[in-house]
Protein backbone atom coordinates (compact mmCIF):
# COMPACT_ATOMS: atom_id res chain seq x y z
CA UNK A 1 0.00 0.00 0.00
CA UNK A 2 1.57 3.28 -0.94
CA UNK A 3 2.19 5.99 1.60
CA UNK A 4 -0.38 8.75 2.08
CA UNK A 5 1.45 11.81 2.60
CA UNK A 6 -1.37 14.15 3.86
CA UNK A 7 -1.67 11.30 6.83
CA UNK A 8 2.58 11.66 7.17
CA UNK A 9 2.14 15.37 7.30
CA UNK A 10 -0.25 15.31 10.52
CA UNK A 11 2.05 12.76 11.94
CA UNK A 12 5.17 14.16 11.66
CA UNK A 13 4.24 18.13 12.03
CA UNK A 14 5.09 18.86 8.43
CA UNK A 15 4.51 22.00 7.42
CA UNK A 16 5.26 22.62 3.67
CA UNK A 17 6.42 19.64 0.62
CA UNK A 18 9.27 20.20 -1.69
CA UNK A 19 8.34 18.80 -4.68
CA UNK A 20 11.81 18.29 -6.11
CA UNK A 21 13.30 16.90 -9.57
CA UNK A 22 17.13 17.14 -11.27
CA UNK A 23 17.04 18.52 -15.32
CA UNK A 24 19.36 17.36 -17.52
CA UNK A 25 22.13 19.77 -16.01
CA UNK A 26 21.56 18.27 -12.57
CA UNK A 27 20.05 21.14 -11.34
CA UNK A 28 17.43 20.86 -8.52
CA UNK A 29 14.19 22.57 -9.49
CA UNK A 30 11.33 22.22 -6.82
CA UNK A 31 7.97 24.15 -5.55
CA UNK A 32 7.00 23.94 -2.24
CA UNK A 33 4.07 22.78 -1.43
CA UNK A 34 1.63 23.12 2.01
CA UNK A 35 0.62 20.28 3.50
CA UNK A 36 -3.07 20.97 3.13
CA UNK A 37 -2.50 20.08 -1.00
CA UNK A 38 -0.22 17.63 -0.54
CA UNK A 39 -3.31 15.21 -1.48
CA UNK A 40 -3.89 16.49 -4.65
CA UNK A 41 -0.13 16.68 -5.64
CA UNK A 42 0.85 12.85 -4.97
CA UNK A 43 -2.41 12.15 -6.91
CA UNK A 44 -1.61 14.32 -9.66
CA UNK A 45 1.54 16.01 -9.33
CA UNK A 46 2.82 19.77 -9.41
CA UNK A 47 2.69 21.80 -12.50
CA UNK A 48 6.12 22.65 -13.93
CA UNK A 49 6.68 24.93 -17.39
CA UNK A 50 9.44 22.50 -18.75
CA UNK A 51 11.18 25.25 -20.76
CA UNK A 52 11.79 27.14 -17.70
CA UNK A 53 14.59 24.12 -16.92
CA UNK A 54 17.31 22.80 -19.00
CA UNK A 55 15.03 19.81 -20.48
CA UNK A 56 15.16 20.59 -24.12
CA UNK A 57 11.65 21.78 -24.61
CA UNK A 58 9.66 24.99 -25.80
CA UNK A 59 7.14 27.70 -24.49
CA UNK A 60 4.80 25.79 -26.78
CA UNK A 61 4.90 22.13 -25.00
CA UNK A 62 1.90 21.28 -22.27
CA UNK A 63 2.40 21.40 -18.47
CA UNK A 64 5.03 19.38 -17.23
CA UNK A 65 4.11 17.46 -13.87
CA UNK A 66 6.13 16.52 -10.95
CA UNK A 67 5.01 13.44 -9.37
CA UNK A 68 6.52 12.97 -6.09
CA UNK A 69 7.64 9.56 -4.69
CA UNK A 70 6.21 9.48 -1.40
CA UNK A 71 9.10 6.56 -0.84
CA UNK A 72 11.75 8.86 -1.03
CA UNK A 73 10.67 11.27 1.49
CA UNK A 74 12.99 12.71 3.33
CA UNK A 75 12.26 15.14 6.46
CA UNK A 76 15.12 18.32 6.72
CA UNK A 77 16.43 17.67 10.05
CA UNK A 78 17.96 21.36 10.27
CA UNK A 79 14.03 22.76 9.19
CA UNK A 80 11.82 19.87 10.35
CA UNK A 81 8.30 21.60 9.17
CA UNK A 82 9.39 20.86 5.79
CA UNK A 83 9.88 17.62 4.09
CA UNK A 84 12.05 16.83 0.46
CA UNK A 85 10.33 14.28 -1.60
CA UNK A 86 11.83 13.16 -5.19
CA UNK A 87 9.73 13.28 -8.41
CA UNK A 88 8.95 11.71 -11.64
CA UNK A 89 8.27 13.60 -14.75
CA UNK A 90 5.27 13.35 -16.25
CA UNK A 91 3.72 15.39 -20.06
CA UNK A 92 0.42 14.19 -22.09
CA UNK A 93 -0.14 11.01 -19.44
CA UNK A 94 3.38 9.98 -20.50
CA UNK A 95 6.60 9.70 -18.27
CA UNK A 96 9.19 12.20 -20.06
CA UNK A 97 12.29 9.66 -21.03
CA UNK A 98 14.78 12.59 -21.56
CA UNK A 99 14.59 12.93 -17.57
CA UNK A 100 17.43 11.75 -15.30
CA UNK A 101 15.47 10.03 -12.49
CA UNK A 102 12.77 8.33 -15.34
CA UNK A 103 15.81 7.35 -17.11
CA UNK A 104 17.64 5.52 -13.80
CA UNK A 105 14.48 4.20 -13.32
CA UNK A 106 14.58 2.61 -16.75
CA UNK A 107 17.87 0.79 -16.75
CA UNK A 108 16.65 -0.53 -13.16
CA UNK A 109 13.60 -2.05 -14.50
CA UNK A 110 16.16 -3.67 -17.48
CA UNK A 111 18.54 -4.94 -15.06
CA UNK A 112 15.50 -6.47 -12.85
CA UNK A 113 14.02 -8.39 -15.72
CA UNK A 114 17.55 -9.99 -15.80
CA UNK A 115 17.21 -10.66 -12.37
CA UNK A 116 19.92 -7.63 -11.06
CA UNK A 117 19.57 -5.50 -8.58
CA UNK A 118 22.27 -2.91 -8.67
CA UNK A 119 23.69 -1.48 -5.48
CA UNK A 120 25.84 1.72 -4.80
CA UNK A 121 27.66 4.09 -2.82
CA UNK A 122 28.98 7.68 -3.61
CA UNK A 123 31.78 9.54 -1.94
CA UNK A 124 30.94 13.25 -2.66
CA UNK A 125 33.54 15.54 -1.77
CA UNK A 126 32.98 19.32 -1.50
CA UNK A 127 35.23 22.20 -0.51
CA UNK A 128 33.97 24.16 2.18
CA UNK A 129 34.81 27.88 0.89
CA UNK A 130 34.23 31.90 1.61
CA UNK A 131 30.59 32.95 1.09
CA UNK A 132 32.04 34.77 -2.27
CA UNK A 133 33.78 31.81 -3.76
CA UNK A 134 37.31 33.46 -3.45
CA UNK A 135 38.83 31.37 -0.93
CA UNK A 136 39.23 28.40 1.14
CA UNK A 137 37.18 29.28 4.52
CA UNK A 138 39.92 28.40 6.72
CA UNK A 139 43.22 30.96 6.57
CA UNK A 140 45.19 27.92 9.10
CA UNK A 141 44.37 25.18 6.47
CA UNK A 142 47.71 25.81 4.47
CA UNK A 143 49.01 21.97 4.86
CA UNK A 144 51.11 21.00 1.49
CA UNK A 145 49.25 17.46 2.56
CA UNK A 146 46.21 18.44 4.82
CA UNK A 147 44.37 14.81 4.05
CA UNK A 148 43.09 13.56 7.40
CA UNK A 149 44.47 16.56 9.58
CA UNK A 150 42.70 16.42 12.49
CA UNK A 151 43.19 20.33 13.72
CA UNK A 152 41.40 21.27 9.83
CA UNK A 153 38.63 18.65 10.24
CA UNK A 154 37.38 20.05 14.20
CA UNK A 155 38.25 23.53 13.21
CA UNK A 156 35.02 22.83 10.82
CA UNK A 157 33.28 20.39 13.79
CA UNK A 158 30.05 22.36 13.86
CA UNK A 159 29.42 22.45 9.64
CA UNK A 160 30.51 18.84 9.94
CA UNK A 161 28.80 17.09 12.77
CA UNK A 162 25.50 18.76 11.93
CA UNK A 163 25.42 17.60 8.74
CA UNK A 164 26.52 14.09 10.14
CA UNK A 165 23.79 13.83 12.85
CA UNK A 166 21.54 14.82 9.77
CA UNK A 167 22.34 11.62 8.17
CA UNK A 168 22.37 9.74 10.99
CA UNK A 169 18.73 11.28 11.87
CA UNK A 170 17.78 10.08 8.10
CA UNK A 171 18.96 6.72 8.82
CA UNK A 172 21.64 6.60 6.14
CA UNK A 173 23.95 4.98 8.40
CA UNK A 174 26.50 7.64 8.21
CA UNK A 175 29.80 6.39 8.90
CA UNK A 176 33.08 8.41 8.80
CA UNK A 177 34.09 12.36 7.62
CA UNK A 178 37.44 13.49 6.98
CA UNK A 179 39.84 15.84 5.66
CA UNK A 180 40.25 15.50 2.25
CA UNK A 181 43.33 16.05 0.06
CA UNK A 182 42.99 19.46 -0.70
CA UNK A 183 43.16 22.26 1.75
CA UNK A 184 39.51 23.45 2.37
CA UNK A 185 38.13 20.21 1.22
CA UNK A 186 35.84 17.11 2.99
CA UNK A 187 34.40 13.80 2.45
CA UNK A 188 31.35 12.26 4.03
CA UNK A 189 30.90 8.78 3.63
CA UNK A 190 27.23 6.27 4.72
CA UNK A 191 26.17 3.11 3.72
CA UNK A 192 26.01 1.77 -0.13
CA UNK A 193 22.00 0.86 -0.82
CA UNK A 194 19.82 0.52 -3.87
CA UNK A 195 21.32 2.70 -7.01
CA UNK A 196 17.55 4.73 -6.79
CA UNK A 197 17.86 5.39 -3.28
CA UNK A 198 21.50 6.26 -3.56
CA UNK A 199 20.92 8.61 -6.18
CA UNK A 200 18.39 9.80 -4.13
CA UNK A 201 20.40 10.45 -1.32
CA UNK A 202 23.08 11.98 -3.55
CA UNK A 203 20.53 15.12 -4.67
CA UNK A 204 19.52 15.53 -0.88
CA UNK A 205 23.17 15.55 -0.04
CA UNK A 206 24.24 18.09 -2.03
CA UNK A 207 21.11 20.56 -1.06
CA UNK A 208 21.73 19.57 2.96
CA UNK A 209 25.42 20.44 2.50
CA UNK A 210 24.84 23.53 1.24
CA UNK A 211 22.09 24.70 3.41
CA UNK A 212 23.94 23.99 6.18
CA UNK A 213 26.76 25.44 5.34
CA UNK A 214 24.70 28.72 5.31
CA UNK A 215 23.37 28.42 8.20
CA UNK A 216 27.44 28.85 9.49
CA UNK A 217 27.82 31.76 7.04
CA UNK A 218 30.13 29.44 4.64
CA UNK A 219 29.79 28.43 1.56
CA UNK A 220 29.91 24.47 0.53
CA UNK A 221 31.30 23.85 -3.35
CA UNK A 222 30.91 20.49 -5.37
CA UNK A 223 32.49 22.18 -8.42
CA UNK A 224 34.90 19.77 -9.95
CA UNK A 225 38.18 22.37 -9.95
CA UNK A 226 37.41 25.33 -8.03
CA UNK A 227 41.12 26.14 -7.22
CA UNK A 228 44.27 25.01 -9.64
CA UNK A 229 46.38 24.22 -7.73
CA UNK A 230 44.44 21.97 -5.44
CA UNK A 231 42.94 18.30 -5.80
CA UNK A 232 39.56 18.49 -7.23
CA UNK A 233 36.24 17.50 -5.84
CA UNK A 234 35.50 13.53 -7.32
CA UNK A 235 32.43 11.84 -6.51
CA UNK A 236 33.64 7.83 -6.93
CA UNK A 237 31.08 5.61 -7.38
CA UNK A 238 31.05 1.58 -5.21
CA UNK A 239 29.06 -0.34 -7.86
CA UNK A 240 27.55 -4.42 -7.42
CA UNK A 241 25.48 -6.23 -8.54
CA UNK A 242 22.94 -8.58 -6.08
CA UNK A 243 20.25 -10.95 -6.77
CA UNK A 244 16.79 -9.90 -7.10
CA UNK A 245 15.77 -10.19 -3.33
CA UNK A 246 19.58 -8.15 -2.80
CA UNK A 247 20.88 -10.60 -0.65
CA UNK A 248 23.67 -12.50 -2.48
CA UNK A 249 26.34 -10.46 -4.26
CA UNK A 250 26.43 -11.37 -7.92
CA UNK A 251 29.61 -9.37 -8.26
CA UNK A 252 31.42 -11.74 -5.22
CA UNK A 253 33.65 -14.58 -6.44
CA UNK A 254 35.85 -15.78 -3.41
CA UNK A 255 37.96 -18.16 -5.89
CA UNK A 256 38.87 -15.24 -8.04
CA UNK A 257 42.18 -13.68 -7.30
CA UNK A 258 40.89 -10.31 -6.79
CA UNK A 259 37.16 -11.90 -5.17
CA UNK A 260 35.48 -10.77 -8.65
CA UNK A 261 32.91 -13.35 -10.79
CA UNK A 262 32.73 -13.68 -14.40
CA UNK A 263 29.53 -11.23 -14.10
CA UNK A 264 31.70 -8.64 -12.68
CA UNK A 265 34.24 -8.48 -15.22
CA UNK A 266 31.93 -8.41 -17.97
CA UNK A 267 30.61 -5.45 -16.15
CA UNK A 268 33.36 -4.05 -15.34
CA UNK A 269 34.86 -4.40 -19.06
CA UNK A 270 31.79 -2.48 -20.18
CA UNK A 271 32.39 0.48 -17.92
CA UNK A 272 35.78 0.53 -19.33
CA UNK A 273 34.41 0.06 -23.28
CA UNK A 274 32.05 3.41 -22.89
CA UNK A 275 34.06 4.90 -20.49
CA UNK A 276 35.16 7.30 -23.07
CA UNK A 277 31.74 7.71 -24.70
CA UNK A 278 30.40 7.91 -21.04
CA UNK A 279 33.05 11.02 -19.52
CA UNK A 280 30.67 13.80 -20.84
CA UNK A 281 27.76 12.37 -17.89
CA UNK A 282 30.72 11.67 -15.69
CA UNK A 283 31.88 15.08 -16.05
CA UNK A 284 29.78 17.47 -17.55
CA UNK A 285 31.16 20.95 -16.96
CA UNK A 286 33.81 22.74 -19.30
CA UNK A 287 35.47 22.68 -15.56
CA UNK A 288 35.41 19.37 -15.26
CA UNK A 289 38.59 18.77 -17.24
CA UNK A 290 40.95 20.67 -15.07
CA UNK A 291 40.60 18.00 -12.93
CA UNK A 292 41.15 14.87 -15.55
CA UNK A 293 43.88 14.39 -16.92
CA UNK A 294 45.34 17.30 -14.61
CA UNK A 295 49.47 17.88 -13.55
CA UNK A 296 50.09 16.99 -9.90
CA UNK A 297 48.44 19.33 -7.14
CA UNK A 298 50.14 20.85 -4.37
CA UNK A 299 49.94 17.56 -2.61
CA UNK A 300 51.87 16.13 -5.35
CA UNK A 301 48.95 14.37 -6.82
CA UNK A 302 45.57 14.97 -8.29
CA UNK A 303 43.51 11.45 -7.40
CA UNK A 304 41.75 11.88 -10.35
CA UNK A 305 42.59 9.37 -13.92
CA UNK A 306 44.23 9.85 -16.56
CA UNK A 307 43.26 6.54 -18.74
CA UNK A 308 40.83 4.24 -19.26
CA UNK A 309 42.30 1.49 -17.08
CA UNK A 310 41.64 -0.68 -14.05
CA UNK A 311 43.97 -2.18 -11.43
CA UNK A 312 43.39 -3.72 -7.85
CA UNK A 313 43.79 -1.61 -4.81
CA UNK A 314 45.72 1.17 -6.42
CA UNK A 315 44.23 4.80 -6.82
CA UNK A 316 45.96 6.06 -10.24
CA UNK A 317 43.32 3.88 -12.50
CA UNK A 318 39.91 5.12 -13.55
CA UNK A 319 38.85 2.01 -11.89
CA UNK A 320 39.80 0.46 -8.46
CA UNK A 321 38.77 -3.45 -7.27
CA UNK A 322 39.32 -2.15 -3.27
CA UNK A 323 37.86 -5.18 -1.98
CA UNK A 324 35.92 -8.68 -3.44
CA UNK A 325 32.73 -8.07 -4.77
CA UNK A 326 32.92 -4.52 -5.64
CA UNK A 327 34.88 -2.06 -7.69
CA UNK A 328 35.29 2.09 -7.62
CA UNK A 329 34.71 4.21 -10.56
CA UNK A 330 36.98 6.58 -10.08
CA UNK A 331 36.14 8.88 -13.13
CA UNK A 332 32.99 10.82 -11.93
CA UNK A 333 33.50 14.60 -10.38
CA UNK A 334 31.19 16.85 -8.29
CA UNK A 335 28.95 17.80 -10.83
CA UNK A 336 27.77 14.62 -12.20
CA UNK A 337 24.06 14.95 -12.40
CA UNK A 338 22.82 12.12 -9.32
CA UNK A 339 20.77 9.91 -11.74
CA UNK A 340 22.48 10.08 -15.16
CA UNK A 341 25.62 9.18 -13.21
CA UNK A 342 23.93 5.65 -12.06
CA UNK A 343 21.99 5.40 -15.25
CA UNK A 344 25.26 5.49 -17.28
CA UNK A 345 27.21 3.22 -15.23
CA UNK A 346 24.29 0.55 -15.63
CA UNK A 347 23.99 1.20 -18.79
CA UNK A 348 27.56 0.58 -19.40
CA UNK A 349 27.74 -2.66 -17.26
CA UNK A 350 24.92 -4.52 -18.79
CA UNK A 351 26.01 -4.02 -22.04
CA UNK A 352 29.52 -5.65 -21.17
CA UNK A 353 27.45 -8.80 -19.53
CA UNK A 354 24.60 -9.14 -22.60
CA UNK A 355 28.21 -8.91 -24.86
CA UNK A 356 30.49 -10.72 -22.48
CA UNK A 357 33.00 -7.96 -22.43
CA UNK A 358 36.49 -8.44 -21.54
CA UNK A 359 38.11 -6.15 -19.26
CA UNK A 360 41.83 -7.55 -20.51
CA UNK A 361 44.41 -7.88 -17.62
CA UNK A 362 44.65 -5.25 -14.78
CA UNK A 363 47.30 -2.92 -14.85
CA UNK A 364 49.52 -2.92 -11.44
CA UNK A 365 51.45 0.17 -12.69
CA UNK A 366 51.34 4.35 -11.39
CA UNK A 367 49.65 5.28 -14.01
CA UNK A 368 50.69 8.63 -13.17
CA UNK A 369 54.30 7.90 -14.07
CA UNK A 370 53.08 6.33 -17.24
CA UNK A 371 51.88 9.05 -19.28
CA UNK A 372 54.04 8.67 -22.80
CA UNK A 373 52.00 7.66 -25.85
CA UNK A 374 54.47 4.31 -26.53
CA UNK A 375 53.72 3.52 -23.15
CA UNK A 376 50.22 3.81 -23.39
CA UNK A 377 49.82 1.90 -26.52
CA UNK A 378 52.46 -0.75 -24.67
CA UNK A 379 49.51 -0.94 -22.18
CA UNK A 380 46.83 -0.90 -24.39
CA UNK A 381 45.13 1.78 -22.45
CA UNK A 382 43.50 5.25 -23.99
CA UNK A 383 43.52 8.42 -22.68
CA UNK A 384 40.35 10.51 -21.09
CA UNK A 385 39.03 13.37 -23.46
CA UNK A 386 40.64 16.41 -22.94
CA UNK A 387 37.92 18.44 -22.99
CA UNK A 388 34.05 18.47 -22.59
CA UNK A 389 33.86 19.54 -26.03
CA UNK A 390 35.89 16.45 -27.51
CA UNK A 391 33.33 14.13 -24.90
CA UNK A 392 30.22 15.52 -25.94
CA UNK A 393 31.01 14.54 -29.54
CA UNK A 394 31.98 10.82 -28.05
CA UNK A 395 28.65 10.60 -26.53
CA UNK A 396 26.48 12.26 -28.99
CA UNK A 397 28.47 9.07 -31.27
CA UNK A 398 27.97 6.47 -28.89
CA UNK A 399 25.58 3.24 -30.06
CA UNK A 400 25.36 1.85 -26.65
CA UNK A 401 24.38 4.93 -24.78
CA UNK A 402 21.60 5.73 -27.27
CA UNK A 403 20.26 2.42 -27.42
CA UNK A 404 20.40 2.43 -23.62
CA UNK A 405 19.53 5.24 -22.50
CA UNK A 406 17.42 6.46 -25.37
CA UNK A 407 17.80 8.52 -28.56
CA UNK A 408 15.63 10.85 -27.08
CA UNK A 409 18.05 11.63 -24.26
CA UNK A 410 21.24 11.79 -25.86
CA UNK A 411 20.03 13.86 -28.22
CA UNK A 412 18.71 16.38 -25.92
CA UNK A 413 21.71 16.21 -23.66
CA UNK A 414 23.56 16.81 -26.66
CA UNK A 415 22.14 19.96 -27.84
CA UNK A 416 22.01 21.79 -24.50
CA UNK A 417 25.43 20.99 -23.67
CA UNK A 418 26.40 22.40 -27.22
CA UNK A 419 24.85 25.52 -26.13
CA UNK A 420 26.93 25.60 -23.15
CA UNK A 421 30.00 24.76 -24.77
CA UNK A 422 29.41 27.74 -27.67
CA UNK A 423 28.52 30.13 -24.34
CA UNK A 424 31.84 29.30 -23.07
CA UNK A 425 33.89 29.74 -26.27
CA UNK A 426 32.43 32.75 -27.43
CA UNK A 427 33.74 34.31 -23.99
CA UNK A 428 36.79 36.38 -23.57
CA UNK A 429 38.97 35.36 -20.73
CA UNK A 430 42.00 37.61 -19.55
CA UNK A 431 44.12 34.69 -20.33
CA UNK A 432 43.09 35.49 -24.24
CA UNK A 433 44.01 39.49 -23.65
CA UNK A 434 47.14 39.12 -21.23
CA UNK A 435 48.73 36.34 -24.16
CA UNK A 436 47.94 37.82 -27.39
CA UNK A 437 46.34 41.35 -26.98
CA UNK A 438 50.23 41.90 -28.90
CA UNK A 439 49.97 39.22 -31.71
């Protein structure tokens, strides 16, 4: 029996609904909605002019309806009155498939009639910066390696345990925060669970994060590079695959040197076969490739691949097997849209398992140390586009992704992108004046 929200409202003292969903640029659009017509809304859903977000559609299209997923409610701990609550997009009695969460939603119900059930877990790091973007909040955090510095990580206790206790309120099973590599920069890690509920969890996090990081007077960044000379902000990615009830591990093989099954490495050979075709989801900003492919950091290195390559428990690959039964995409940044990211890496897998894709041998090399071009072909490995430009035409070209994830989508994705890319190179930077203002 589904939930009735107008009953959860009295019960809980909630106030006002936000009726959220993520466009195509991962941006969270939402209207909030009093309790008194929250009835109506689950029934029917809340009105939305689809042009108004980046969805690829016109002033001339029909209303555009949210309908929330009463599941997925989520109560703000830090504004209780109010309660979050994910949505599905809805236009002429049909679910719009150029939507992220619609199109999770569809590689979940292809993976189920295979009898999958994919499981994940995101680290999402975020910088924790002045309220006008300038600078790192904290002056004393000037480490050369800050990662796991105690006297950084309490200096920010308040932002940090309040957002913890949030989780932990939530019942994501919130586990461990820490210092990340960069100076300024955090990591807040809970429990791996269904890839829709993850995802889910991923847009909350992002909104909680940065609401309470107002509420301190700071700012909290996900951007992938928002400083050069300092490790950007990844968001890896703990994939498996379970049975249908989720209680056997498809993915665990305790005979297999590194605890993998034959189902894994197909899947994990099809990550690596659209990987490239794939990077423009993974990272979808024109920033996002300061951070790929990037020279060390001040730390001395970036944490972020270089190649489309996989090894055991050894950070330099785009793809890490930390432990049996699981392996860490390594590729993503901070401003991979929530649902396209877990759509895409399904995507991927299952078409390395329906073509029994083969991952080739791991490579137990620093890939950071192996950067010539003879190397690389000695290693049969390729390199990461260099720029989102260069990705979106690998994607727009990609068989698997449009078959997968629908024409419909890529093509949209496609298009706005393109529009962001031509914004960004019709702009002037001072780089451009200081360099050739003379030519």
């Amino acid at each position: 029996m589904s939930i009735d929200l107008a009953k959860v409202a009295k019960e809980k003292k909630i106030k006002y609904f936000l009726i959220s969903f993520v466009d195509l640029f991962g941006v969270l659009r939402s209207k909030l909605v009093p309790a008194r017509a929250i009835g109506g809304m689950q029934k029917d859903g809340a009105g939305f002019a689809g042009f108004a977000t980046w969805l690829d559609m016109t002033p001339a299209d029909s209303d555009m309806f949210a309908v929330p997923d009463a599941d997925s409610l989520m109560q703000l701990p830090w504004k209780p009155e109010v309660a979050w609550l994910a949505a599905d997009l809805w236009m002429d009695g049909k679910e719009v498939e150029a939507s992220p969460r619609v199109a999770l939603k569809r590689q979940l119900e292809r993976a189920a009639k295979l009898g999958y059930r994919m499981k994940t877990g995101v680290e999402c790091e975020y910088f924790l910066i002045s309220p006008d973007g300038a600078r790192i909040s904290d002056k004393r955090d000037i480490q050369e390696k800050p990662c796991y510095d105690q006297s950084a990580l309490m200096r920010r206790y308040d932002v940090i345990s309040e957002i913890c206790d949030s989780m932990i309120e939530l019942g994501w099973g919130s586990y461990q925060n820490d210092h990340e590599d960069a100076n300024g920069q955090f990591e807040m890690n809970w429990d791996f669970d269904d890839a829709l509920k993850t995802a889910d969890r991923h847009v909350f996090f992002k909104y909680m994060t940065k609401s309470i990081a107002e509420k301190h007077e700071l700012r909290a960044t996900f951007m992938p590079k928002p400083f050069s000379d300092l490790t950007g902000n990844g968001c890896h990615c703990h994939v498996s695959l379970w049975s249908s009830t989720g209680k056997k591990n498809l993915f665990l093989d305790k005979k297999d040197e590194m605890g993998l099954s034959k189902l894994a490495y197909h899947f994990l050979a099809g990550t690596l076969h659209n990987a490239q075709a794939s990077c423009s989801i993974f990272n979808p900003t024109v920033n996002s490739y300061k951070r790929i492919n990037a020279p060390p950091t001040l730390s001395g290195a970036t944490w972020s691949p270089n190649t489309v390559s996989y090894a055991g428990n050894n950070r330099t690959h785009m793809v890490r097997i930390p432990d049996p039964g699981r392996f860490e995409l390594r590729l993503m940044d901070g401003a991979a849209n929530p649902y396209l990211l877990q759509a895409t890496v399904l995507a991927s897998g299952l078409d390395g398992i329906d073509n029994k894709r083969n991952p080739g041998k791991r490579h137990d090399v620093n890939m950071y140390q192996t950067r010539r071009a003879d190397e690389l072909r000695k290693l049969k490995v390729q390199k990461l586009p260099l720029n989102l430009l260069d990705a979106l035409r690998l994607t727009n070209e990609s068989s698997v992704l449009r078959e997968r994830l629908g024409g419909a989508l890529i093509d949209s994705y496609y298009k706005l992108k393109m529009v962001e890319w031509n914004h960004y190179a019709s702009h002037l930077t001072q780089w451009e004046r200081d360099n050739t203002l003379d030519c």
